[in-house]
N, C-alpha and C. Protein backbone atom coordinates (compact mmCIF):
# COMPACT_ATOMS: atom_id res chain seq x y z
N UNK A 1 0.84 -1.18 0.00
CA UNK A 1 0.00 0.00 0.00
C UNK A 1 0.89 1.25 0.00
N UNK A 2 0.97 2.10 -0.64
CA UNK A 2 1.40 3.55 -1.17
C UNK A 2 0.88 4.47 0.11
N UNK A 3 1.65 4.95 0.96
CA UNK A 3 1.32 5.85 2.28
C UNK A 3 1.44 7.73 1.44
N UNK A 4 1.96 7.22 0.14
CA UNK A 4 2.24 8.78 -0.10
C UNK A 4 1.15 9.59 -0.41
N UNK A 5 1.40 10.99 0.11
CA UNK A 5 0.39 11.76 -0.31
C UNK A 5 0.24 12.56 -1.67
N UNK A 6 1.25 12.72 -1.94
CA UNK A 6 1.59 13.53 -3.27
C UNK A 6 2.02 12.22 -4.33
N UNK A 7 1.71 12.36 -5.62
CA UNK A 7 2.29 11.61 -6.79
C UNK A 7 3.77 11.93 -6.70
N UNK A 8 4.88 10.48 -7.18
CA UNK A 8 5.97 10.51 -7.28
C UNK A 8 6.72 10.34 -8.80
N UNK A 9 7.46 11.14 -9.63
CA UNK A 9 7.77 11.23 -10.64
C UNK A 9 9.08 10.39 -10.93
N UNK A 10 9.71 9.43 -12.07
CA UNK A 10 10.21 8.87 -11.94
C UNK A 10 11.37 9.87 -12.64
N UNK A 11 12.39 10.17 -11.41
CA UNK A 11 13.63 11.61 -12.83
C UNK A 11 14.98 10.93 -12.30
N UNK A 12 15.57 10.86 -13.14
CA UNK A 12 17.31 10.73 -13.06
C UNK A 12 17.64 12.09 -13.24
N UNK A 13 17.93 12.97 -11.82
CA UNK A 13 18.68 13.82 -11.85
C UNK A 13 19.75 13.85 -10.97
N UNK A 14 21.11 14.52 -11.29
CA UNK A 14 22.30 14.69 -10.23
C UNK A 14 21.34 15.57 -8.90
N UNK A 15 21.64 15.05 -8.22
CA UNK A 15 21.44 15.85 -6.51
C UNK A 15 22.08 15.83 -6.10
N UNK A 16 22.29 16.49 -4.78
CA UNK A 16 23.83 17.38 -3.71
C UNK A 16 22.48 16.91 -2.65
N UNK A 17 23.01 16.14 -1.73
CA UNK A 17 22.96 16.36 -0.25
C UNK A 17 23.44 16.51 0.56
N UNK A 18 23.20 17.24 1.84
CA UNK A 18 23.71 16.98 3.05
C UNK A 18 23.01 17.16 4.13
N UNK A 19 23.66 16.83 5.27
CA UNK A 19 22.95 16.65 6.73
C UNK A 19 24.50 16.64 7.38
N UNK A 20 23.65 17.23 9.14
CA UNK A 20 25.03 17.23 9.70
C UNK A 20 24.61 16.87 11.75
N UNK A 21 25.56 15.59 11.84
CA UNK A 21 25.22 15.37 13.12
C UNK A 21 26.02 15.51 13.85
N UNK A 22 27.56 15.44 14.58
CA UNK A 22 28.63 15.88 15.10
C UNK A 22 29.45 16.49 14.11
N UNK A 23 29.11 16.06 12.67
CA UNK A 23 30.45 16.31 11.71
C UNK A 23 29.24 16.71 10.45
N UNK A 24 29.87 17.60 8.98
CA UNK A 24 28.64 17.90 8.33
C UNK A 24 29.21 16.65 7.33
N UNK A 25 28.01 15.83 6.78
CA UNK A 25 27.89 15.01 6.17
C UNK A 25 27.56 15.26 4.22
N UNK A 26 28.10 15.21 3.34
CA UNK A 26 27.32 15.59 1.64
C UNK A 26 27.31 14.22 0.98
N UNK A 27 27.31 14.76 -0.02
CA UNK A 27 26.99 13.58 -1.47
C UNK A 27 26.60 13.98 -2.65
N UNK A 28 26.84 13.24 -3.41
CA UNK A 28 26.71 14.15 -5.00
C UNK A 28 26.00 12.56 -5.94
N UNK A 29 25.30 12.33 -5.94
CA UNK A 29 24.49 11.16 -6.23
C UNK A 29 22.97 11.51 -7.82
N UNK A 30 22.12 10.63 -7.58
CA UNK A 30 21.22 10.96 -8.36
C UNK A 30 19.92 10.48 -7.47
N UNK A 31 19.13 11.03 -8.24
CA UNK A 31 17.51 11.15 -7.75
C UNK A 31 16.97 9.66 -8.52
N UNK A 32 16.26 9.26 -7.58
CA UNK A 32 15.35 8.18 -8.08
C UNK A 32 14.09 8.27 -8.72
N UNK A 33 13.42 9.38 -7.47
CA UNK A 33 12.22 10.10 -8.01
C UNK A 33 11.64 11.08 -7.02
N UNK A 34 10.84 12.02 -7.17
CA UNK A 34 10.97 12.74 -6.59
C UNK A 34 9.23 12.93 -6.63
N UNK A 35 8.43 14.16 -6.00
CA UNK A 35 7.59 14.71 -5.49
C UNK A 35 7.10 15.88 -5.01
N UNK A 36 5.93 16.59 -5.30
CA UNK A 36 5.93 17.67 -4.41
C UNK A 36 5.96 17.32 -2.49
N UNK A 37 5.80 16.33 -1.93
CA UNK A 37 6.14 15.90 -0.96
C UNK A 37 7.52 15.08 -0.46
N UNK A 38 8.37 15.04 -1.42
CA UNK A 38 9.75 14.62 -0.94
C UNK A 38 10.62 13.90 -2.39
N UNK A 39 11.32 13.42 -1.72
CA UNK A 39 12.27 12.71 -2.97
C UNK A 39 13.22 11.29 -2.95
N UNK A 40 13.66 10.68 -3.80
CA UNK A 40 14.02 9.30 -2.96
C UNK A 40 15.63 9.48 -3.99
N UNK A 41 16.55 9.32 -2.91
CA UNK A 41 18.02 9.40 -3.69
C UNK A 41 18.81 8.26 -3.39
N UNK A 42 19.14 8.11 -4.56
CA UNK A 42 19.78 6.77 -5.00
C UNK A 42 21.33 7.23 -4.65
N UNK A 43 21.80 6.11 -3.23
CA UNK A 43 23.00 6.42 -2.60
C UNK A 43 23.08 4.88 -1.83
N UNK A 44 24.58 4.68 -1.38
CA UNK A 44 25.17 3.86 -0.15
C UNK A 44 25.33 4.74 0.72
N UNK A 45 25.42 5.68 0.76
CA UNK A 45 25.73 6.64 2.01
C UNK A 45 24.90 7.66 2.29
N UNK A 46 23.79 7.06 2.90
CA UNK A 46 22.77 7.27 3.62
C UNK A 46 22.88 7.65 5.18
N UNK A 47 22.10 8.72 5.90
CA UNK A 47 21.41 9.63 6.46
C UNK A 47 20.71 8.37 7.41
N UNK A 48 20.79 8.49 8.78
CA UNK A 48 20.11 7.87 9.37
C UNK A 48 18.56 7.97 9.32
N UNK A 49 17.20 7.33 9.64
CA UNK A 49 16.27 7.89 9.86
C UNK A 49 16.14 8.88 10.91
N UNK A 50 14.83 9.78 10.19
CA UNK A 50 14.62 11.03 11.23
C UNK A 50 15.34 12.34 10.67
N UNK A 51 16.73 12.11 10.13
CA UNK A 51 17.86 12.92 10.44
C UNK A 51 17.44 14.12 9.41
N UNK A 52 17.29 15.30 9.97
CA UNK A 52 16.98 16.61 9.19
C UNK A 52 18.12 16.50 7.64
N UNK A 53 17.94 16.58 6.46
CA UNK A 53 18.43 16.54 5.37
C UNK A 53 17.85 17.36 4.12
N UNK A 54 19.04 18.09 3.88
CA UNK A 54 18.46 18.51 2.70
C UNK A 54 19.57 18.15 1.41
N UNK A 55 18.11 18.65 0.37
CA UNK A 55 18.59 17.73 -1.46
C UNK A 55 18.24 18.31 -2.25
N UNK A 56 19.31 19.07 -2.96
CA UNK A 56 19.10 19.94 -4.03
C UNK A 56 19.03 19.15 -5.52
N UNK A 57 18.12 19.39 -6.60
CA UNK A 57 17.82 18.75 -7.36
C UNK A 57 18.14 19.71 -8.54
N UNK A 58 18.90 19.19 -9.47
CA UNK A 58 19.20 20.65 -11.33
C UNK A 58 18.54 19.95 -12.22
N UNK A 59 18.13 21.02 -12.17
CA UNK A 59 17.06 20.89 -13.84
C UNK A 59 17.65 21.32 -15.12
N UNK A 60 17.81 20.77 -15.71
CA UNK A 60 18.51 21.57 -17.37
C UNK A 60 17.56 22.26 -17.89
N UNK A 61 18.11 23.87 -18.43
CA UNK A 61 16.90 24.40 -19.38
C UNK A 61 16.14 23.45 -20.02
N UNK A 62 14.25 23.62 -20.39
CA UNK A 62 13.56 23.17 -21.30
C UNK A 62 12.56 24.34 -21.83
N UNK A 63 11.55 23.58 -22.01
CA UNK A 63 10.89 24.71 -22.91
C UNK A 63 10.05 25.47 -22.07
N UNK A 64 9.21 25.19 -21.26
CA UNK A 64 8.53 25.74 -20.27
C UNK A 64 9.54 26.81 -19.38
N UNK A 65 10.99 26.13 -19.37
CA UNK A 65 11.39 27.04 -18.48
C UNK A 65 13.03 27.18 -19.07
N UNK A 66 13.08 28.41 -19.57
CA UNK A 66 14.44 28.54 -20.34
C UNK A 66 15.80 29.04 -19.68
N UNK A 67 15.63 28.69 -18.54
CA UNK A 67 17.06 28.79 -18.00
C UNK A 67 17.16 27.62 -16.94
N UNK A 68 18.60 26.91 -16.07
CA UNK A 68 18.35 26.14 -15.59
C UNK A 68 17.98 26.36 -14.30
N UNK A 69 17.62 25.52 -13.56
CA UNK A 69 16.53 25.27 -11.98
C UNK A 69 17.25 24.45 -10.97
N UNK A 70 16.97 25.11 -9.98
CA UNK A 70 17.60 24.11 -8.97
C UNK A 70 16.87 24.35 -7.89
N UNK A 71 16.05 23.24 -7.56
CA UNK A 71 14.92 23.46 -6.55
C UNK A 71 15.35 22.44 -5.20
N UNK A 72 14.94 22.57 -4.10
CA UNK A 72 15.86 22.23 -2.87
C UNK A 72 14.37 21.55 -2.06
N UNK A 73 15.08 20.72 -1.45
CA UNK A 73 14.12 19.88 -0.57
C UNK A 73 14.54 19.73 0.78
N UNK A 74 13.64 20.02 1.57
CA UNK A 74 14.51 20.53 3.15
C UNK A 74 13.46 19.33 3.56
N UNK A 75 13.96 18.31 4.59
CA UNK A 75 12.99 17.33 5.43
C UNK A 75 13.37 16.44 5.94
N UNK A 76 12.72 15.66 6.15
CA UNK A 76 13.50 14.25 7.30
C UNK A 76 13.72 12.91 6.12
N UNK A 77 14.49 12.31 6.63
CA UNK A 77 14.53 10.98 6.33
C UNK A 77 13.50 9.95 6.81
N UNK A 78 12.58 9.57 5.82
CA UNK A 78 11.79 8.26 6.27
C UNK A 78 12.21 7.12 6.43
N UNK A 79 12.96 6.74 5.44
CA UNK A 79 13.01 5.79 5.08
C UNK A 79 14.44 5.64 4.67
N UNK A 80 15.13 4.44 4.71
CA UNK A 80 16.87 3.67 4.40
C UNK A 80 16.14 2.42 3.12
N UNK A 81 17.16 2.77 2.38
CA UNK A 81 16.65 1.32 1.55
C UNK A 81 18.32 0.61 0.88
N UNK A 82 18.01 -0.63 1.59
CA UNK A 82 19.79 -1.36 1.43
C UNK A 82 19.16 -3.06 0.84
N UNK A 83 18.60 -3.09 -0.58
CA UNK A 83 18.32 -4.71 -0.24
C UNK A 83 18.61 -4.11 -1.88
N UNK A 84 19.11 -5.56 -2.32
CA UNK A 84 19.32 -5.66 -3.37
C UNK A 84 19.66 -5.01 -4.40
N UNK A 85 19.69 -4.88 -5.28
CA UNK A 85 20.25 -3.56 -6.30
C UNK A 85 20.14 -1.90 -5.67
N UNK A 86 18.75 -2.00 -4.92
CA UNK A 86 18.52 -0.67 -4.82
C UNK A 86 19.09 -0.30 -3.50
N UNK A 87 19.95 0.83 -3.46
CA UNK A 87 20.40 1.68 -1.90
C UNK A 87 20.21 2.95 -2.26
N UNK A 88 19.81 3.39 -1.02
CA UNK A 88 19.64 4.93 -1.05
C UNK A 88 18.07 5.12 0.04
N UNK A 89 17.92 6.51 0.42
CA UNK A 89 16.78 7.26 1.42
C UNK A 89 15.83 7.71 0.88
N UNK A 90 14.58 8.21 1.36
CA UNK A 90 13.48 8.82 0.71
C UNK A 90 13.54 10.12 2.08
N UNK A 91 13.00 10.83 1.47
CA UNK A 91 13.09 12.38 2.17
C UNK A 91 11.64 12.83 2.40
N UNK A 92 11.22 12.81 3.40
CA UNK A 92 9.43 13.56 3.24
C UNK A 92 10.00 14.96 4.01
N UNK A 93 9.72 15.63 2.56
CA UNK A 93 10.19 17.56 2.88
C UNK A 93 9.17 18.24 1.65
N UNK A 94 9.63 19.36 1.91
CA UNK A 94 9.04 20.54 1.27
C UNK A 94 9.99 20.57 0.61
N UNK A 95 9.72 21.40 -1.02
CA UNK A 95 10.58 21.94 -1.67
C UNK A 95 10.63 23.03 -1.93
N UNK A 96 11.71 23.74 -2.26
CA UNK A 96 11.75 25.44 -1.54
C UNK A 96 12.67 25.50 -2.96
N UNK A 97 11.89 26.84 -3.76
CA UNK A 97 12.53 27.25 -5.17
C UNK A 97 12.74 29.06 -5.22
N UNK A 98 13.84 29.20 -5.00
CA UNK A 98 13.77 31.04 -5.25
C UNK A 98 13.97 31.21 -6.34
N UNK A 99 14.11 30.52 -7.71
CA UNK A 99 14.51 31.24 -8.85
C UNK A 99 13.14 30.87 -9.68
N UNK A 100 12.20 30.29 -10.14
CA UNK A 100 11.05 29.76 -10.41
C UNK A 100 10.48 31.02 -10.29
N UNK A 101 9.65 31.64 -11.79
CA UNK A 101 8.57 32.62 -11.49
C UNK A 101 7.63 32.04 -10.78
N UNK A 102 6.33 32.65 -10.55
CA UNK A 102 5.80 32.46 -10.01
C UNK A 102 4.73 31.82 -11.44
N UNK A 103 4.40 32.18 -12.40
CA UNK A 103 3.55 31.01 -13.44
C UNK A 103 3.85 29.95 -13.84
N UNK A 104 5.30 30.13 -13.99
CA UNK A 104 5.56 28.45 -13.53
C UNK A 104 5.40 27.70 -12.50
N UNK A 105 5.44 28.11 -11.14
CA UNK A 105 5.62 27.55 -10.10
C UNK A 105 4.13 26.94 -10.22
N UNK A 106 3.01 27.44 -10.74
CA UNK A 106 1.54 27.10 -10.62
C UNK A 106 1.31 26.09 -11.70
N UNK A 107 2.04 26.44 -12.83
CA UNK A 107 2.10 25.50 -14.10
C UNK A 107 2.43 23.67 -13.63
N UNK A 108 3.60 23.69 -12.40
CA UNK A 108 4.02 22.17 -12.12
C UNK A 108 3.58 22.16 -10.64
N UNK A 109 2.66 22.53 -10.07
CA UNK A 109 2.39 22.51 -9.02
C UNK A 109 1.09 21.76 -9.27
N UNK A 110 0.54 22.05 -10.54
CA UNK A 110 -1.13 21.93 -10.88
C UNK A 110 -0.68 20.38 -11.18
């Protein structure tokens, strides 16, 4: 059963994370898929659960939006995933965009 609230999009994009618990922790990895409610990044070096994390996601210019994007996801870790091919965390956060007009922002929000 699917607990998510928001639809999840399936994108191969480079992402930058980090989190920081005695020491600051990054990574330079790719996105599995992502959401207006969070994102799932394909990594071995994973973020405990809980652990406040954020994951910046680049968009290459397209047509809707002609310059490139880099929209950021601030939230917790739900979830660790270590079985078989697949490793890497899922993130239930908000995503926070300062460069995005605002008709676009309504255009992929809808």
């Amino acid at each position: 059963m699917d607990r998510r609230t928001f639809r999840r999009f399936s994108l191969t994009l480079p992402v930058l994370f980090r989190w920081a618990d005695s020491v600051e922790h990054y990574g330079v990895r790719r996105c599995g898929n992502a959401g207006l409610g969070g994102v799932f990044v394909l990594t071995a070096k994973c973020p405990p659960v809980g652990m406040q994390v954020e994951v910046e996601l680049d968009f290459a210019a397209f047509d809707l939006v002609p310059h490139d994007v880099r929209l950021r996801c601030i939230g917790r870790v739900s979830r660790v995933e270590t079985c078989y091919q697949l490793s890497g965390f899922a993130v239930a956060g908000q995503f926070v965009d300062e460069t995005l007009p605002d008709s676009v922002s309504m255009v992929t929000a809808s």
